[in-house]
C-alpha atoms as a PDB file:
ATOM      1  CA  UNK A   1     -23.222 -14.372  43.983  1.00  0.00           C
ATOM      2  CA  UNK A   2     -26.174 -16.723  43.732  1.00  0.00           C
ATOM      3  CA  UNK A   3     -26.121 -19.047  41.013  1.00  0.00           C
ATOM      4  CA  UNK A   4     -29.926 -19.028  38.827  1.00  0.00           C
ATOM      5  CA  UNK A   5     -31.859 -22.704  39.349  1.00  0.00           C
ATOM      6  CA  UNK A   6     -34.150 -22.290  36.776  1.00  0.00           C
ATOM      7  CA  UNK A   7     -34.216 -19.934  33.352  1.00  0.00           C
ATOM      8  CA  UNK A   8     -37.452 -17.682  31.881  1.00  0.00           C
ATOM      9  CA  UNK A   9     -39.748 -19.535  29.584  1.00  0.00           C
ATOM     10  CA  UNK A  10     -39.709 -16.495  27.652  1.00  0.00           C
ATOM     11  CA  UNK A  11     -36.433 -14.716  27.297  1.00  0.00           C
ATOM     12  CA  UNK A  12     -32.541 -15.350  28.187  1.00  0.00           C
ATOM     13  CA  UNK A  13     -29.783 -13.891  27.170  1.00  0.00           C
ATOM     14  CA  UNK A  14     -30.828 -10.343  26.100  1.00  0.00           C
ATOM     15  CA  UNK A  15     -34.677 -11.206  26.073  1.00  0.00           C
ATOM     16  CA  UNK A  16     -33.975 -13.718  23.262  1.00  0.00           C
ATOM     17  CA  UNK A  17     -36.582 -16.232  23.111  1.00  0.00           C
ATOM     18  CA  UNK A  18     -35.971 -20.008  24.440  1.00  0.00           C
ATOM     19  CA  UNK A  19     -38.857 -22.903  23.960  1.00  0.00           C
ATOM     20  CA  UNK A  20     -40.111 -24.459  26.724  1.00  0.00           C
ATOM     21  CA  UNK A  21     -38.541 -27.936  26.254  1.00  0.00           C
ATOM     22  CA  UNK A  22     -34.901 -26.107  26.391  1.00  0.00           C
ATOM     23  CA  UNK A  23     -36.067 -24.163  29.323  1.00  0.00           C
ATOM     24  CA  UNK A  24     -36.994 -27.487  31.242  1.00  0.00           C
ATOM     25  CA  UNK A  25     -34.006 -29.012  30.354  1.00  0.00           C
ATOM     26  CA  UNK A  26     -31.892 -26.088  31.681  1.00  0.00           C
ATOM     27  CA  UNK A  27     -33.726 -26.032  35.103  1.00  0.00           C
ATOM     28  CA  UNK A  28     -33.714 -30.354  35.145  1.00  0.00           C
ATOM     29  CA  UNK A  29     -29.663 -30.437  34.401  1.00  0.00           C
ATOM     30  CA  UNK A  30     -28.793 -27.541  36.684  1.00  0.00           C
ATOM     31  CA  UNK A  31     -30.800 -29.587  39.662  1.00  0.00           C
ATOM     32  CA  UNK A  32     -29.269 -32.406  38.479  1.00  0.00           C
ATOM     33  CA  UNK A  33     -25.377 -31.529  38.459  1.00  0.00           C
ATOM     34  CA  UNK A  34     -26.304 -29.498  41.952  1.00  0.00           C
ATOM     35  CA  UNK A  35     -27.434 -32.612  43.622  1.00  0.00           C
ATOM     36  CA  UNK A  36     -30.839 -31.351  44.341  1.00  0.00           C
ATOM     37  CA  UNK A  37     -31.998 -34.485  42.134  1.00  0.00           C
ATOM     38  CA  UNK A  38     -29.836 -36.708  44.246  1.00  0.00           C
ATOM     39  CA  UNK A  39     -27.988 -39.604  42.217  1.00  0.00           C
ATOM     40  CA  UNK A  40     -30.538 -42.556  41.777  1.00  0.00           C
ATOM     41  CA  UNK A  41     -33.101 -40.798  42.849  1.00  0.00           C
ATOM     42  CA  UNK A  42     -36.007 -42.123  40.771  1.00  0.00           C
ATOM     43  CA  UNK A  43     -38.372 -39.649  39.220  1.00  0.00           C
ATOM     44  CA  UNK A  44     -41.552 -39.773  36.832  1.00  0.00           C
ATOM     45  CA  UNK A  45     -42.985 -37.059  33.854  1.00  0.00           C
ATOM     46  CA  UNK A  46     -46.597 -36.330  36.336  1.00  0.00           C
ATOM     47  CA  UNK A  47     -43.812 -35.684  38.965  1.00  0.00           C
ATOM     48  CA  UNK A  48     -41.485 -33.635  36.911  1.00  0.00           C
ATOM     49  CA  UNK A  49     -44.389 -31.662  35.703  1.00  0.00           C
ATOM     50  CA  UNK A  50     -45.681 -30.458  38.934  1.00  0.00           C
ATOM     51  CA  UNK A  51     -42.136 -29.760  40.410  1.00  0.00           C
ATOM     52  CA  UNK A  52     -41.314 -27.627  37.748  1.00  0.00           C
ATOM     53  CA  UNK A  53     -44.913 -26.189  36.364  1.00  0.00           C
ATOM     54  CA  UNK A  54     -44.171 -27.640  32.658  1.00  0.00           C
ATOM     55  CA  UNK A  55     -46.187 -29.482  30.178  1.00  0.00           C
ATOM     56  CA  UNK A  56     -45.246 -33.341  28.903  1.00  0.00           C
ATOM     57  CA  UNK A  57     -43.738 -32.341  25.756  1.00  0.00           C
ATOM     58  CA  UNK A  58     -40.655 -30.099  27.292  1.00  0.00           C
ATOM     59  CA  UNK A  59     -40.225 -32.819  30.000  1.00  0.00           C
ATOM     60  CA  UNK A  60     -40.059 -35.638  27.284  1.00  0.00           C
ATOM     61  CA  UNK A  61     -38.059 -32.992  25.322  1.00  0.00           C
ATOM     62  CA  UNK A  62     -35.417 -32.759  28.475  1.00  0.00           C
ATOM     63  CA  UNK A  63     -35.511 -36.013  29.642  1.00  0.00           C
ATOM     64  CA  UNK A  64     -34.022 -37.288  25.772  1.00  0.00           C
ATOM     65  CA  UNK A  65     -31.513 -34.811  25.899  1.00  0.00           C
ATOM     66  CA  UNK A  66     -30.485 -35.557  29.952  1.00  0.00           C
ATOM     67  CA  UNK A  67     -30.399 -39.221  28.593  1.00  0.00           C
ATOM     68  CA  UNK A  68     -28.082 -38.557  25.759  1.00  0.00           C
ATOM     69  CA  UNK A  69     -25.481 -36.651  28.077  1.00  0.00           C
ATOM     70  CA  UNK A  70     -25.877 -39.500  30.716  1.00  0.00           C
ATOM     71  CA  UNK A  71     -27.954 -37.763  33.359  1.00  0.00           C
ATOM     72  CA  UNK A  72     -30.945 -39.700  33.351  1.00  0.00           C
ATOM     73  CA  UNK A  73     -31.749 -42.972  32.760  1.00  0.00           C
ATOM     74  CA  UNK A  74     -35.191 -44.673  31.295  1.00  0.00           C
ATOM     75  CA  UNK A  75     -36.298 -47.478  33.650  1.00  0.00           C
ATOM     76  CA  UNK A  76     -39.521 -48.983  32.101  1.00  0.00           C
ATOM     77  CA  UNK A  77     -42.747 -49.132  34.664  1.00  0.00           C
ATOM     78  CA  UNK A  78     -40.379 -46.901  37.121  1.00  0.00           C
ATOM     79  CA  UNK A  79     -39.968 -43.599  35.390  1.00  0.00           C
ATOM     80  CA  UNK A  80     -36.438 -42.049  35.273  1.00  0.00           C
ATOM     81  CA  UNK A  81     -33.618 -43.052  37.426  1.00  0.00           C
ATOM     82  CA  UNK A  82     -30.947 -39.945  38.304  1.00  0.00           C
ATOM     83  CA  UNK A  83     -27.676 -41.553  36.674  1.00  0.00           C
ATOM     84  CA  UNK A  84     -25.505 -43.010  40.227  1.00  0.00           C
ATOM     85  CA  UNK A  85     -22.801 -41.582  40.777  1.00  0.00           C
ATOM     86  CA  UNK A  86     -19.800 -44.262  40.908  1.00  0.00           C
ATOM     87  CA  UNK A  87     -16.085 -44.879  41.926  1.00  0.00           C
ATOM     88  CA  UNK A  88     -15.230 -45.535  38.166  1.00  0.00           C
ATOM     89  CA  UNK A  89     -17.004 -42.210  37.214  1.00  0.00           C
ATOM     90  CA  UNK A  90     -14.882 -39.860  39.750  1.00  0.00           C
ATOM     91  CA  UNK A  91     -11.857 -41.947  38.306  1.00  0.00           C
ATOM     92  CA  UNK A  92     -12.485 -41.129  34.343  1.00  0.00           C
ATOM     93  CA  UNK A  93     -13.496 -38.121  35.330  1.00  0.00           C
ATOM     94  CA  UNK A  94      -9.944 -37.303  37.234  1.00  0.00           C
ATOM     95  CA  UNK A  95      -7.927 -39.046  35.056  1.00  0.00           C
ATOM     96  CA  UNK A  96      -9.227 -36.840  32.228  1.00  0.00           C
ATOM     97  CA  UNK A  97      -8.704 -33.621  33.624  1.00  0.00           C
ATOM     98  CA  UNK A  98      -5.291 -34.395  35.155  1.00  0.00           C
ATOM     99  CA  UNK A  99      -3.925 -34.862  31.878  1.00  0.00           C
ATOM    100  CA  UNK A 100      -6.309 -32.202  29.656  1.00  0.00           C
ATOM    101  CA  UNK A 101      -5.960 -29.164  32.300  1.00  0.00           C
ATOM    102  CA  UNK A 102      -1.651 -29.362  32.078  1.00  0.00           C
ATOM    103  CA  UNK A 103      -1.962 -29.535  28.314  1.00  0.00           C
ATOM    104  CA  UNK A 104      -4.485 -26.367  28.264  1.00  0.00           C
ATOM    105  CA  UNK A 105      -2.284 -24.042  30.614  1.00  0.00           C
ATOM    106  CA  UNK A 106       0.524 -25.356  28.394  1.00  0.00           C
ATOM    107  CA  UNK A 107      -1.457 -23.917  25.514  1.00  0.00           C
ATOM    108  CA  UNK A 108      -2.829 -20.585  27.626  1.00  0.00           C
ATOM    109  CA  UNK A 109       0.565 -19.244  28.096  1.00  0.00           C
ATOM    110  CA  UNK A 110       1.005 -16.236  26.424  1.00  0.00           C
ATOM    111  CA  UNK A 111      -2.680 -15.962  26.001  1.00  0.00           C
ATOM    112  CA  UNK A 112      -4.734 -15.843  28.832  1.00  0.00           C
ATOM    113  CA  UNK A 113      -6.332 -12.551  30.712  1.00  0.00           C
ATOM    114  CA  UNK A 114      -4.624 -12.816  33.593  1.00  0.00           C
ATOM    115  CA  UNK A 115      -6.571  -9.663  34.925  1.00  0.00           C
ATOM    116  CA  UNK A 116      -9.698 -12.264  34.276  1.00  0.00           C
ATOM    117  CA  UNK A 117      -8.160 -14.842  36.303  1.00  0.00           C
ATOM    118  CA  UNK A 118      -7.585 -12.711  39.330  1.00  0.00           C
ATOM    119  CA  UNK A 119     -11.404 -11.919  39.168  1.00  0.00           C
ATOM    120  CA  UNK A 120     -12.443 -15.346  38.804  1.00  0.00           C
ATOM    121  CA  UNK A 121     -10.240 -16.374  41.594  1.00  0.00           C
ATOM    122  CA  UNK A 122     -11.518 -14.202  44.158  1.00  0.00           C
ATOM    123  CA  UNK A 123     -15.064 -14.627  43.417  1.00  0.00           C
ATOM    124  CA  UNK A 124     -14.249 -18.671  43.964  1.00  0.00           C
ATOM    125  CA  UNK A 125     -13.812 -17.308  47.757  1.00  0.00           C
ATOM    126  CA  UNK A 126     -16.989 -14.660  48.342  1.00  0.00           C
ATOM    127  CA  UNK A 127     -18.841 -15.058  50.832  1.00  0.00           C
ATOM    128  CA  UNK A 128     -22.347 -13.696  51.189  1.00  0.00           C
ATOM    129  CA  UNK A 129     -24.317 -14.477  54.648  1.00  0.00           C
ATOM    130  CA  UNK A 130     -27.034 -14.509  53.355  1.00  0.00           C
ATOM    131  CA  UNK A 131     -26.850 -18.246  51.387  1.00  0.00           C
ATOM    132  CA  UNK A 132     -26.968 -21.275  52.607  1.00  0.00           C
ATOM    133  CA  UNK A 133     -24.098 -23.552  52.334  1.00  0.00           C
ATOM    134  CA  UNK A 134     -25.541 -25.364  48.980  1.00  0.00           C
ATOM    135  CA  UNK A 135     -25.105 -21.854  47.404  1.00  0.00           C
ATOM    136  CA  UNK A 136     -21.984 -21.131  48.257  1.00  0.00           C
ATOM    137  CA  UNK A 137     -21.056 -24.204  46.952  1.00  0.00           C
ATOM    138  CA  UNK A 138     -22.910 -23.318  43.715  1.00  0.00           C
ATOM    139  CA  UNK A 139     -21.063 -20.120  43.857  1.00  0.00           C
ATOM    140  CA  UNK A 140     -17.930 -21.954  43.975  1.00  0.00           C
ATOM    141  CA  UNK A 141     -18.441 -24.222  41.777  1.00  0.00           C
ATOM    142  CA  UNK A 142     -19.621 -21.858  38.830  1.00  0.00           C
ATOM    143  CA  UNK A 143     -16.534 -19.437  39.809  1.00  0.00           C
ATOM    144  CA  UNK A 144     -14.014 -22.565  39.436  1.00  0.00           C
ATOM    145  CA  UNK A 145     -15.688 -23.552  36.367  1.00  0.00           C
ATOM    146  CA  UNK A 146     -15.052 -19.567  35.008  1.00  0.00           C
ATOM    147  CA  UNK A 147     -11.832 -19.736  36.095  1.00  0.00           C
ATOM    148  CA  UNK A 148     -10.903 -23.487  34.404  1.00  0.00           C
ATOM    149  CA  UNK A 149     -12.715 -22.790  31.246  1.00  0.00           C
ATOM    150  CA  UNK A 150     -11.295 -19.269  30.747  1.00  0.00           C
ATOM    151  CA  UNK A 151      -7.663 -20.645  30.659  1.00  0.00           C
ATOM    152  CA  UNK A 152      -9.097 -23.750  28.153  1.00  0.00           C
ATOM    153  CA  UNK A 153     -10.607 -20.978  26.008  1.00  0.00           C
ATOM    154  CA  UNK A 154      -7.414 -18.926  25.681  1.00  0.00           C
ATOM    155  CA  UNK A 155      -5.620 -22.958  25.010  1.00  0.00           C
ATOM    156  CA  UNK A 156      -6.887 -22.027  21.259  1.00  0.00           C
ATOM    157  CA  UNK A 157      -8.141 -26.226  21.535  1.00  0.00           C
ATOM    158  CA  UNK A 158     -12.223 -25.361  20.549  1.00  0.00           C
ATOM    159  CA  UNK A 159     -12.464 -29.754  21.213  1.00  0.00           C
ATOM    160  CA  UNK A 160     -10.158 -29.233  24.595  1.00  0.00           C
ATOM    161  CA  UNK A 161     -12.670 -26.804  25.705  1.00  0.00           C
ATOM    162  CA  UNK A 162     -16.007 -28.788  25.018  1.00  0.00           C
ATOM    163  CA  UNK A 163     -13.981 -31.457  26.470  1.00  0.00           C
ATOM    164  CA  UNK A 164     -13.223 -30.054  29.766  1.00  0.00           C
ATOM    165  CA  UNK A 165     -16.202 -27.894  29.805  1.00  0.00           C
ATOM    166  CA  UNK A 166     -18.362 -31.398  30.080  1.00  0.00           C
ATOM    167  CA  UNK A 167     -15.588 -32.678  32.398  1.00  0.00           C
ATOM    168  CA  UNK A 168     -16.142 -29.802  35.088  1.00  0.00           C
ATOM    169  CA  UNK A 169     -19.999 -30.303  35.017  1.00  0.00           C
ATOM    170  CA  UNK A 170     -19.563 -34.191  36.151  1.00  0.00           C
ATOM    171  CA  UNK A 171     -16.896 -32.291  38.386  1.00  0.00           C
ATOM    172  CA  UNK A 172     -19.880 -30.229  39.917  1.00  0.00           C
ATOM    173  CA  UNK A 173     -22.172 -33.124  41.064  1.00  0.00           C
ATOM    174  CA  UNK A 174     -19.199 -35.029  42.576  1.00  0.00           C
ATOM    175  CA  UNK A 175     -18.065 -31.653  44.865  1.00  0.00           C
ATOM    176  CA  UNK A 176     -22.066 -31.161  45.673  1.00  0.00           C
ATOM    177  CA  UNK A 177     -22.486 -34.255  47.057  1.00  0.00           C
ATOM    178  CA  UNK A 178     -19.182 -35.005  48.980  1.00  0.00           C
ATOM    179  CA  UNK A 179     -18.673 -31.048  49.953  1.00  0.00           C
ATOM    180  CA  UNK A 180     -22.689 -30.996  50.620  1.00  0.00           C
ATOM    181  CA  UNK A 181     -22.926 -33.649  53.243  1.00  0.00           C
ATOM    182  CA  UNK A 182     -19.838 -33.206  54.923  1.00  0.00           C
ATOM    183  CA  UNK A 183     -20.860 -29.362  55.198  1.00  0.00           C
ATOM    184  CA  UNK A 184     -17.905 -27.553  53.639  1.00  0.00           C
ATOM    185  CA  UNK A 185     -16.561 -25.392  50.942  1.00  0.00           C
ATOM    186  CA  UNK A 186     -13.842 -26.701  48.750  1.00  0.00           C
ATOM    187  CA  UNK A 187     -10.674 -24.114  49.022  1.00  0.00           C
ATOM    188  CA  UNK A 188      -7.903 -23.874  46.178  1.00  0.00           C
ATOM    189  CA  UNK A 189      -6.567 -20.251  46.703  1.00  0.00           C
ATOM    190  CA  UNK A 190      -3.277 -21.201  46.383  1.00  0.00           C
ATOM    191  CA  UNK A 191      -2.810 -23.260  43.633  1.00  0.00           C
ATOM    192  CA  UNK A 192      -4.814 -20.711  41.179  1.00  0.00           C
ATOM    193  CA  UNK A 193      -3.047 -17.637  42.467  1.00  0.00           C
ATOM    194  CA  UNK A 194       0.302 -19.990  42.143  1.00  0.00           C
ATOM    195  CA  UNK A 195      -1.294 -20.756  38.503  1.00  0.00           C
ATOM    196  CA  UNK A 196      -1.693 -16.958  37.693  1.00  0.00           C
ATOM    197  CA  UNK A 197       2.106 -16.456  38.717  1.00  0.00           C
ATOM    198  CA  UNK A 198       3.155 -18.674  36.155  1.00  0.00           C
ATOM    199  CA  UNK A 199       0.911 -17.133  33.588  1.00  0.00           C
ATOM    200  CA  UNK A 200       2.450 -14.110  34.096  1.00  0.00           C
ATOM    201  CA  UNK A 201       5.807 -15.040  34.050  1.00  0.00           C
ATOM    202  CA  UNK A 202       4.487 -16.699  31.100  1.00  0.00           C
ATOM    203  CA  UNK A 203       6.660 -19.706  32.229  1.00  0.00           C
ATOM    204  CA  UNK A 204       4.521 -22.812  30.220  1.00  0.00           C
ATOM    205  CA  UNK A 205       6.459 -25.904  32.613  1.00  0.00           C
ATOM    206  CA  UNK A 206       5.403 -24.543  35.333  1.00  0.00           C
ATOM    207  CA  UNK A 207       2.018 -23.351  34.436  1.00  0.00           C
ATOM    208  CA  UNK A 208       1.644 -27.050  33.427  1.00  0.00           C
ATOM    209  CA  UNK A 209       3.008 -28.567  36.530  1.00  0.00           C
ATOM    210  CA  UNK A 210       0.947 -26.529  38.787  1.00  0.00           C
ATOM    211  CA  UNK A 211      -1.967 -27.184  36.611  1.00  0.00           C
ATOM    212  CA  UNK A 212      -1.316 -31.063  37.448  1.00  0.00           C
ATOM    213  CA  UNK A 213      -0.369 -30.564  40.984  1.00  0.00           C
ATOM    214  CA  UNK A 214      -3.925 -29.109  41.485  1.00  0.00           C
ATOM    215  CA  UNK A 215      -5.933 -31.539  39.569  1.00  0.00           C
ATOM    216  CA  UNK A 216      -3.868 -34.355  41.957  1.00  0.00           C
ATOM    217  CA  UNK A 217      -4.547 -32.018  45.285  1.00  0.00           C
ATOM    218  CA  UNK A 218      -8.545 -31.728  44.449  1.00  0.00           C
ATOM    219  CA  UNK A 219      -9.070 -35.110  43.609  1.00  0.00           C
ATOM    220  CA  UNK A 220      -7.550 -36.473  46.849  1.00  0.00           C
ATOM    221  CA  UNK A 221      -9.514 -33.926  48.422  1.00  0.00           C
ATOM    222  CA  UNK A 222     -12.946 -34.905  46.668  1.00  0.00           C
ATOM    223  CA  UNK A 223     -12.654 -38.315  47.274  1.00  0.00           C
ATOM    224  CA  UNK A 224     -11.855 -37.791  50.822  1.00  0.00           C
ATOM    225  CA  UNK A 225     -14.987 -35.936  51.187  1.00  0.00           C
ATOM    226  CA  UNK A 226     -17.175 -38.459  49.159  1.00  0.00           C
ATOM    227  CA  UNK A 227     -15.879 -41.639  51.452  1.00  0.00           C
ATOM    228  CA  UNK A 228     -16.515 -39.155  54.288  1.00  0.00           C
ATOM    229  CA  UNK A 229     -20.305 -38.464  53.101  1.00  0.00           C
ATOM    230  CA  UNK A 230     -20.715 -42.043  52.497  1.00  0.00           C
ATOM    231  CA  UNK A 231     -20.033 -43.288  55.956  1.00  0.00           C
ATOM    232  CA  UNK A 232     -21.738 -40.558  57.340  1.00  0.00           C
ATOM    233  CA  UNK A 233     -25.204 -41.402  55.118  1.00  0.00           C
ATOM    234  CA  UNK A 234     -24.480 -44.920  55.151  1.00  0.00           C
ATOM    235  CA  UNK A 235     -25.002 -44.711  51.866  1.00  0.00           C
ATOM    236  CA  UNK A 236     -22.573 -46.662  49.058  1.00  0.00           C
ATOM    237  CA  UNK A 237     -21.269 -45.716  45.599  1.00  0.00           C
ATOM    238  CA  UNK A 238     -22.977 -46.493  42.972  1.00  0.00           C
ATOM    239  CA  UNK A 239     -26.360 -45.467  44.583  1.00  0.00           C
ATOM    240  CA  UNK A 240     -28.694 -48.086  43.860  1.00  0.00           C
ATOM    241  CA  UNK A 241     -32.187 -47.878  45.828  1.00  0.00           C
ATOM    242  CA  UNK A 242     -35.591 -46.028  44.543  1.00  0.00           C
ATOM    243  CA  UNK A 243     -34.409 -42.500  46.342  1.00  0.00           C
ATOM    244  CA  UNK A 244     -37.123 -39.576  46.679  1.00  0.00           C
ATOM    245  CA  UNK A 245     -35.744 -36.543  45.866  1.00  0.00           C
ATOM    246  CA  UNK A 246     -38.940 -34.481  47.368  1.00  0.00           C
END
């Protein structure tokens, strides 16, 4: 399964039309959470424009609305600086989900597809030859993110959702840049086929404690990977330097 980098100008969705500014933002934010704009990169609207083939007024359009979720970052006579990525960030973002996902399995008991989950699980573990390990990592990455949100939706929580939704995109740039340089795929068959169980037995205690045990098990795993990249790069958290993402 290869995950799209960039959306038409013209159509999405059932050949529904999307403007140009919402296209650009699209392609800049999925580049963005990917890692293929590195965090702290620095980047300018001439660049922008050629990478991507787009006019000022969608990059200006994007870059406001990248700046309002905390992607990007004005830095006057510089351009745009990719927001770093730092300790404090993986943190909040951790923190958050351990004690959001418990609450929305909690909520999913008795609710959730659980024929749905076994499909999103096993596409979190394809594996197609033919891409390159970034890919699979996208592929991952937008699997897990099916699979998390699904059992959020079927919470009945429309804020838990948005929340958590938002949570596993900051999620996705952490995992492509610890995962990416140390050149591995994140695993978690166990704990979501564990997770199914309990949906199934409809058992709500121990869909929530599984729910936290795997939150606990990824971060430890993520962060292990992100020190790991770190040395390895000899780079340091928060990223700081003028980076070139070309």
């Amino acid at each position: 399964m290869i995950i799209p980098t960039a959306l038409s100008a013209s159509a999405i969705e059932g050949n529904a039309p999307i403007s140009f500014g919402d296209d650009a933002y699209s392609r800049l934010r999925s580049d963005i959470i990917s890692c293929r704009l590195p965090p702290g990169a620095f980047v300018t609207e001439p660049e922008l424009m050629q990478r991507y083939g787009i006019r000022k007024a969608s990059v200006r359009v994007a870059l406001v609305r990248l700046a309002h979720e905390g992607y990007m970052q004005s830095r006057p006579r510089k351009g745009y600086q990719i927001t770093p990525i730092t300790l404090r960030d993986v943190e909040e973002v951790f923190t958050l989900r351990v004690q959001l996902e418990p609450l929305a399995a909690r909520l999913a008991v008795g609710r959730v597809d659980t024929a749905h989950l076994r499909e999103l699980e096993a596409a979190c573990r394809q594996h197609d030859p033919a891409l390159s390990l970034s890919e699979h990592i996208q592929s991952f990455m937008h699997a897990n993110k099916a699979f998390h949100l699904a059992i959020s939706a079927a919470s009945g929580n429309e804020r838990l959702h948005r929340t958590l939704e938002s949570l596993l995109d900051e999620m996705s740039r952490l995992v492509a840049l610890g995962f990416g340089v140390q050149k591995t795929k994140p695993e978690i068959k166990h704990d979501h086929n564990a997770l199914i169980d309990a949906f199934e037995e409809q058992d709500a205690k121990r869909a929530e404690t599984i729910a936290r045990r795997h939150i606990e098990t990824f971060q430890s795993m993520t962060m292990e990977k992100l020190y790991a990249s770190l040395a390895q790069t000899g780079a340091a958290i928060p990223f700081t330097g003028a980076g070139s993402w070309r």
